[in-house]
N, C-alpha and C. Protein backbone atom coordinates (compact mmCIF):
# COMPACT_ATOMS: atom_id res chain seq x y z
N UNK A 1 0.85 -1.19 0.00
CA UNK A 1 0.00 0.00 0.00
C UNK A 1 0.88 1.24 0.00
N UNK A 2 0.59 2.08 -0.66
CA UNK A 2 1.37 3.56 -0.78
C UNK A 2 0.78 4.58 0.19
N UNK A 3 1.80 4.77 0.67
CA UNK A 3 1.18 6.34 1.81
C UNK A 3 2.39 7.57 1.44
N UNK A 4 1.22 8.40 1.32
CA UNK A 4 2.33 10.07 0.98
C UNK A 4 1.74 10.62 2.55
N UNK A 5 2.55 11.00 2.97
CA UNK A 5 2.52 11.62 4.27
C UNK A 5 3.26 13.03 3.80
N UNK A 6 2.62 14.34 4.40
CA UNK A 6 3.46 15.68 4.20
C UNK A 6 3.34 15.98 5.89
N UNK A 7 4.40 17.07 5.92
CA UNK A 7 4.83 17.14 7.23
C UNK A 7 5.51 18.75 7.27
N UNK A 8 5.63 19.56 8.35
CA UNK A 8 6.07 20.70 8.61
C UNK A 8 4.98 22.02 8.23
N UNK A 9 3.71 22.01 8.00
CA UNK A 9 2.72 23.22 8.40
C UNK A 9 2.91 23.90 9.66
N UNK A 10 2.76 25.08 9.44
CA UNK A 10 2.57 25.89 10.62
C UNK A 10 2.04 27.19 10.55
N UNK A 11 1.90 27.97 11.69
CA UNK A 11 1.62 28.98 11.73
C UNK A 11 3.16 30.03 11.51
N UNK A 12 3.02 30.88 10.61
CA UNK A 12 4.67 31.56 10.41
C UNK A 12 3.42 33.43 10.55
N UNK A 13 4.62 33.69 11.02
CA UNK A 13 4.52 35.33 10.29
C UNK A 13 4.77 35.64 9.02
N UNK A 14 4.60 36.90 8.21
CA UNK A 14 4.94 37.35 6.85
C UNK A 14 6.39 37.48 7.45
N UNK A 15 6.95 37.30 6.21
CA UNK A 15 8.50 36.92 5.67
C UNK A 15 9.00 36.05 6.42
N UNK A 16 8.54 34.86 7.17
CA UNK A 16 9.02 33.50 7.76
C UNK A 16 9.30 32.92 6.76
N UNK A 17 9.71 32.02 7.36
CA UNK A 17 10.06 30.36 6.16
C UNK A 17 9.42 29.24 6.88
N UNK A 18 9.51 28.29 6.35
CA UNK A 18 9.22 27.20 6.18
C UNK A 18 9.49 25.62 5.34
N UNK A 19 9.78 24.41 5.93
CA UNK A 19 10.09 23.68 4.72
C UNK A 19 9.01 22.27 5.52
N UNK A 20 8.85 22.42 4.08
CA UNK A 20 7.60 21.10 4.29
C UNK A 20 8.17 19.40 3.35
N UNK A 21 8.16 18.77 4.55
CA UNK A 21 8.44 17.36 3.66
C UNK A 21 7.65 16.44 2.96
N UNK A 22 7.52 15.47 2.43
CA UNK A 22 6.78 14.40 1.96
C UNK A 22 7.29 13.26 1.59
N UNK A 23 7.02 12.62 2.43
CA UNK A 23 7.63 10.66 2.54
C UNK A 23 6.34 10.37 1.60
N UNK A 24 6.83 9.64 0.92
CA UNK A 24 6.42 8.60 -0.06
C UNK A 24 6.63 7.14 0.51
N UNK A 25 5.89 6.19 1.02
CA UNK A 25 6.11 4.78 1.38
C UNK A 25 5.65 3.37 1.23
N UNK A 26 6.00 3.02 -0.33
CA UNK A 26 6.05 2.03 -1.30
C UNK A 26 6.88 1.51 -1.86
N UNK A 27 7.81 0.32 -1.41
CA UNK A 27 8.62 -0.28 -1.67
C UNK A 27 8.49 -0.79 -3.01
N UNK A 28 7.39 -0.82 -3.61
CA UNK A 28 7.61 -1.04 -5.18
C UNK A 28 7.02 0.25 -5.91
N UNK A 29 7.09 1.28 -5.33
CA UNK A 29 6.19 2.64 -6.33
C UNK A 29 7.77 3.53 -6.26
N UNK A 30 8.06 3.15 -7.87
CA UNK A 30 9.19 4.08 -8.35
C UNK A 30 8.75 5.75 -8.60
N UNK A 31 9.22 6.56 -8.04
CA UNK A 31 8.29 7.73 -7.82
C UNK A 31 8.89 8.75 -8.93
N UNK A 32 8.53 9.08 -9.94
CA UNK A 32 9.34 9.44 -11.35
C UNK A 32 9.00 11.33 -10.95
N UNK A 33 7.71 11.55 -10.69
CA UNK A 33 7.32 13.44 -10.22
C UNK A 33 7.29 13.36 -9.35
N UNK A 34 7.69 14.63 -8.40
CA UNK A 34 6.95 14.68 -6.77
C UNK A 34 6.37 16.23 -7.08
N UNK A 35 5.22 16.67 -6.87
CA UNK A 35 4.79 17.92 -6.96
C UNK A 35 4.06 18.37 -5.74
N UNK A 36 4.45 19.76 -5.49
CA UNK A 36 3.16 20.19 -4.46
C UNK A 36 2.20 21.43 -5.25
N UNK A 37 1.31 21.27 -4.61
CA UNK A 37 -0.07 21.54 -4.86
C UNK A 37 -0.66 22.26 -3.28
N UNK A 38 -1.57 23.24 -3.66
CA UNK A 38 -1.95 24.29 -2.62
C UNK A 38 -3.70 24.08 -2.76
N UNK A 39 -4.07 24.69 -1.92
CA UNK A 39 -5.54 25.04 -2.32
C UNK A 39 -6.13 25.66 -0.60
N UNK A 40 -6.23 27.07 -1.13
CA UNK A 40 -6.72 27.75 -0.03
C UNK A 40 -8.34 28.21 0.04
N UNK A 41 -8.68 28.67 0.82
CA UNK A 41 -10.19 28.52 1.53
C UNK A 41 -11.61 28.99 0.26
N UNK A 42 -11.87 27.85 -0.34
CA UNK A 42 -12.80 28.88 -1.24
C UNK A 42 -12.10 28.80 -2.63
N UNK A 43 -11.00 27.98 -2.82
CA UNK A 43 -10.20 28.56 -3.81
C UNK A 43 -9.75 27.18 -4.64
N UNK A 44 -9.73 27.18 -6.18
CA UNK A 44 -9.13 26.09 -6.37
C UNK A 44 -7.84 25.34 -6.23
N UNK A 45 -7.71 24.14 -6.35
CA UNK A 45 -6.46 23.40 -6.13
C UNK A 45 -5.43 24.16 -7.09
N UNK A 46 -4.26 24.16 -6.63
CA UNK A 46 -3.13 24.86 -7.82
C UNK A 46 -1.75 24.53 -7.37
N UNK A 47 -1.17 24.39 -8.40
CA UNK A 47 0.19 23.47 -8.58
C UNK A 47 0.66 24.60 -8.00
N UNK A 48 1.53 24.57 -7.48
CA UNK A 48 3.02 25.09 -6.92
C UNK A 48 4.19 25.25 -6.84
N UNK A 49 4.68 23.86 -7.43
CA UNK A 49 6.18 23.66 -8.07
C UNK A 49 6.20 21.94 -7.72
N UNK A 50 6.93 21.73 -8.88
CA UNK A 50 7.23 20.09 -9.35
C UNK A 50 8.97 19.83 -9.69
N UNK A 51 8.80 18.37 -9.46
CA UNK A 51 10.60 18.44 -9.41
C UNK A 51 10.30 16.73 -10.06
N UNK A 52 11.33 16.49 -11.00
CA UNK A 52 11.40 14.64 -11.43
C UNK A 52 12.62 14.13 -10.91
N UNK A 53 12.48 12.66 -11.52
CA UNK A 53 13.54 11.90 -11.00
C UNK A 53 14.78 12.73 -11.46
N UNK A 54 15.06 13.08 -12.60
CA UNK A 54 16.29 14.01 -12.86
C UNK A 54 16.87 15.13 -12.13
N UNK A 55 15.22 16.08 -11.25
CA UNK A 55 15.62 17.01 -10.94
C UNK A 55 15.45 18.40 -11.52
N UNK A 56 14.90 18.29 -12.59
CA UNK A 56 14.59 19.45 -12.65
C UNK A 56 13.49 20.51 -12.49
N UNK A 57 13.57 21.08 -11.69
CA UNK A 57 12.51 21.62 -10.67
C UNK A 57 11.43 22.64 -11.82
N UNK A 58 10.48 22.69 -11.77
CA UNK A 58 9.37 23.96 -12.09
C UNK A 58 8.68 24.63 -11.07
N UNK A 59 8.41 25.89 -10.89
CA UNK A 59 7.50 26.73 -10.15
C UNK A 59 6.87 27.63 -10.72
N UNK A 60 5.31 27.78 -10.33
CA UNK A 60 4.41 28.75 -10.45
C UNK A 60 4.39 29.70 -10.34
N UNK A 61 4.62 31.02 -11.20
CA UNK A 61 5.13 32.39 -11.22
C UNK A 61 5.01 32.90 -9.88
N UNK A 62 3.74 32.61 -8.95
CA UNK A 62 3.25 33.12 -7.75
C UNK A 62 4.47 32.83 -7.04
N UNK A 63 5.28 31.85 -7.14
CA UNK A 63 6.12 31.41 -6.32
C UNK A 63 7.89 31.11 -6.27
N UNK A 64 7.84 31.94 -7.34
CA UNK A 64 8.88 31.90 -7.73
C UNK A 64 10.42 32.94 -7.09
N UNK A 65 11.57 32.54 -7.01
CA UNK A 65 12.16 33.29 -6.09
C UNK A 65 11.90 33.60 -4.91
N UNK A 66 10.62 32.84 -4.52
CA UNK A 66 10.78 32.54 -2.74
C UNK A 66 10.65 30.73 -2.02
N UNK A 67 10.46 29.87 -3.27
CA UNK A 67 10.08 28.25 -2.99
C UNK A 67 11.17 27.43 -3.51
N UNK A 68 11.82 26.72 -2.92
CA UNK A 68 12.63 26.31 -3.70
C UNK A 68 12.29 24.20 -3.77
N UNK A 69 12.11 23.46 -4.52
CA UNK A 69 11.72 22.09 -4.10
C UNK A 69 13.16 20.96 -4.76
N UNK A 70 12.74 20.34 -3.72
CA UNK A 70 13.87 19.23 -3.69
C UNK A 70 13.42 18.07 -3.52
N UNK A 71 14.74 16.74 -3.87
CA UNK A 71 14.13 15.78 -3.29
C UNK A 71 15.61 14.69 -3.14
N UNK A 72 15.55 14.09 -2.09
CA UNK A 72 16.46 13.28 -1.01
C UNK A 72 16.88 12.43 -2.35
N UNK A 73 18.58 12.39 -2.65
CA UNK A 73 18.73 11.74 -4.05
C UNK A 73 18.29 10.18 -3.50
N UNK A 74 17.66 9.04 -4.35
CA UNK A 74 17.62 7.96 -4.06
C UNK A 74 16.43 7.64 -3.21
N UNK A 75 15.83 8.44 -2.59
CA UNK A 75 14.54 8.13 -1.77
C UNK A 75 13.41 8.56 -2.10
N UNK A 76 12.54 8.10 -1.52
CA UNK A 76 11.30 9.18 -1.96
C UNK A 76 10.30 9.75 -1.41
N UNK A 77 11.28 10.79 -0.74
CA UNK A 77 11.40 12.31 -0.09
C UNK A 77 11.74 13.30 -0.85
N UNK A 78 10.64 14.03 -0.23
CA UNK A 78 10.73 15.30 -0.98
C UNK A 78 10.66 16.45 -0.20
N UNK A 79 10.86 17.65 -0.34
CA UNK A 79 10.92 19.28 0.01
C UNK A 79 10.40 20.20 -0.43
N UNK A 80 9.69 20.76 -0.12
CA UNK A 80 9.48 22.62 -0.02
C UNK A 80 9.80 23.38 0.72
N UNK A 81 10.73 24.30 0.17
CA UNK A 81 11.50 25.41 1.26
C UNK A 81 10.80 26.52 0.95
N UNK A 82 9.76 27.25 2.09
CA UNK A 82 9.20 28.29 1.53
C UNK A 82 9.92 29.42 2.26
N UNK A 83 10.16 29.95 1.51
CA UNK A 83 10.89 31.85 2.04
C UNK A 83 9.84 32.98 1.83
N UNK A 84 10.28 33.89 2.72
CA UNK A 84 9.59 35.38 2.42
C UNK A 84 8.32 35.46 2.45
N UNK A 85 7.52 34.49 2.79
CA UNK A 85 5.96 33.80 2.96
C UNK A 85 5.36 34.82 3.48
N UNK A 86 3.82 34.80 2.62
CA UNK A 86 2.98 35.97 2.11
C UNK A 86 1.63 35.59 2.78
N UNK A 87 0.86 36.24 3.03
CA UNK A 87 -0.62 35.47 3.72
C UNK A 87 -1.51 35.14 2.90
N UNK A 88 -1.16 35.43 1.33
CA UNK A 88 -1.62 35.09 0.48
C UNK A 88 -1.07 33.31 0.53
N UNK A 89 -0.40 33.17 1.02
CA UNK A 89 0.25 31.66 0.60
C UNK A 89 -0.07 30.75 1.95
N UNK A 90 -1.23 31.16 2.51
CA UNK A 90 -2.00 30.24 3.40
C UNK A 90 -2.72 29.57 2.82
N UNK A 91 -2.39 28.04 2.60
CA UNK A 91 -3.51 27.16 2.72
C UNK A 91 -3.18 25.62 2.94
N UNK A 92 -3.76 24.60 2.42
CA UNK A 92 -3.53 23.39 2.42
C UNK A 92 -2.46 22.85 1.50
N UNK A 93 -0.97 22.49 1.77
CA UNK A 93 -0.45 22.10 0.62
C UNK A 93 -0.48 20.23 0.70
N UNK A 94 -0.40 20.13 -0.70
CA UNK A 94 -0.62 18.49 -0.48
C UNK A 94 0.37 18.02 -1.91
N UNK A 95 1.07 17.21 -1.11
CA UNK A 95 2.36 16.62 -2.05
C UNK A 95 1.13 15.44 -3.15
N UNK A 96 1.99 15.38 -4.25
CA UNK A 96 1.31 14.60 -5.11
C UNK A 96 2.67 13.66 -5.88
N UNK A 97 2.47 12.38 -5.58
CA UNK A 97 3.40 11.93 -6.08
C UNK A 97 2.80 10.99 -7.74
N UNK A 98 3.85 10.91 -8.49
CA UNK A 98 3.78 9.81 -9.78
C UNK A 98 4.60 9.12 -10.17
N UNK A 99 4.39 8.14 -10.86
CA UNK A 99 5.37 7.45 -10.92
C UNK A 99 4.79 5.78 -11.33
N UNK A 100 5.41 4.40 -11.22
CA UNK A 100 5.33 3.30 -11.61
C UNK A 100 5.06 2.16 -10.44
N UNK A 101 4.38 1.44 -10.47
CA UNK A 101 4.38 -0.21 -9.63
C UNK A 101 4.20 -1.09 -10.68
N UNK A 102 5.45 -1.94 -10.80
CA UNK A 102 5.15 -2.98 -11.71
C UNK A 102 4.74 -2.55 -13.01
N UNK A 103 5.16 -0.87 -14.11
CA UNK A 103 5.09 -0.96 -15.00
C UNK A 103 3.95 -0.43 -15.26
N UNK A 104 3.25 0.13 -14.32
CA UNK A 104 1.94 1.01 -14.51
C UNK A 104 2.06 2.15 -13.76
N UNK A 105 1.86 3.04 -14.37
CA UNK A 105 1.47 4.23 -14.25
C UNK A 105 0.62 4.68 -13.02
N UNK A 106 1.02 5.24 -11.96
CA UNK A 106 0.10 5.47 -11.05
C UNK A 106 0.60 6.80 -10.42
N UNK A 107 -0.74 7.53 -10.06
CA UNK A 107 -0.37 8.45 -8.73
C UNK A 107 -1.09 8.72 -7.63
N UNK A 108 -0.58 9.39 -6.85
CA UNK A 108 -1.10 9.42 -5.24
C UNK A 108 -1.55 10.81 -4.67
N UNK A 109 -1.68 11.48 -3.60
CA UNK A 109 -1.86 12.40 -2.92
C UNK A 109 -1.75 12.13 -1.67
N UNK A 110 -1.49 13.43 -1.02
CA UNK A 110 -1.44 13.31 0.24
C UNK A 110 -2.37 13.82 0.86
N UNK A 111 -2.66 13.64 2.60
CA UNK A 111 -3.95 14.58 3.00
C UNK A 111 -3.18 15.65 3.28
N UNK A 112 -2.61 16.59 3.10
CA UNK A 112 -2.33 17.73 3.26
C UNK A 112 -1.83 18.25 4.77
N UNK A 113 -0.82 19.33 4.32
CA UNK A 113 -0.58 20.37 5.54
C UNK A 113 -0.61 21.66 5.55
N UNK A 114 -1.68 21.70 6.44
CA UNK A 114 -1.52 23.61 6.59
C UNK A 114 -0.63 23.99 7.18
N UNK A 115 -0.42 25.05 5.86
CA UNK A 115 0.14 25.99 5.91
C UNK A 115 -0.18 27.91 6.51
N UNK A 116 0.07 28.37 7.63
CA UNK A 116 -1.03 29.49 7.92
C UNK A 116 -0.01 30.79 8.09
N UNK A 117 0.01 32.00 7.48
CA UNK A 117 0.56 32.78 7.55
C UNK A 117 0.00 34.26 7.49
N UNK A 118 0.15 34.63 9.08
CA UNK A 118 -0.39 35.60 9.48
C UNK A 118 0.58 36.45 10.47
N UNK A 119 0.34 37.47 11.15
CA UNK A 119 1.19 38.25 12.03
C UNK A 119 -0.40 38.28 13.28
């Protein structure tokens, strides 16, 4: 069975940081994307920034030059380092992983972590 677990929400002030993880835990789910994904109160779901097995990272203009995403070489763990954090950038983030079991195509989600940024 596959479990995405995300981890590190909190309450920050404007211009805090933050880094949020996501364990992936499937000994046969080769995890090829790890992406996070937001969705605040009222508001639709929206990508955030994505990273592949290679590494090469994408981010959402909103977020750009303050998020940086990673992922643990060889495992499948992943990162969001959020900087300079805006109260606009309160909400639920939820790692989304993709990738293979046995040659099929599959992906996952996580239940999410809030994220809350206020003074």
């Amino acid at each position: 069975q596959v479990q995405v677990v995300e981890s590190g929400g909190d309450l920050v002030q404007p211009g805090g940081s933050l880094r949020l993880s996501c364990v992936v835990s499937a000994s046969r789910f080769r995890v090829y994307a790890m992406n996070w994904h937001r969705q605040a109160p009222g508001k639709q779901r929206e990508l955030v920034a994505g990273i592949t097995t290679h590494g090469y990272p994408e981010y959402a203009d909103f977020v750009k030059g303050r998020f940086a995403i990673s992922r643990d070489s060889g495992e499948n763990t992943g990162h969001l380092q959020m900087n300079d954090l805006k109260p606009e950038d309160t909400a639920i983030y939820y790692c989304h992983a993709g990738g293979t079991i046995g040659g099929a195509m599959v992906d996952y989600w996580g239940q999410g972590t809030q994220v809350t940024v206020s003074s």
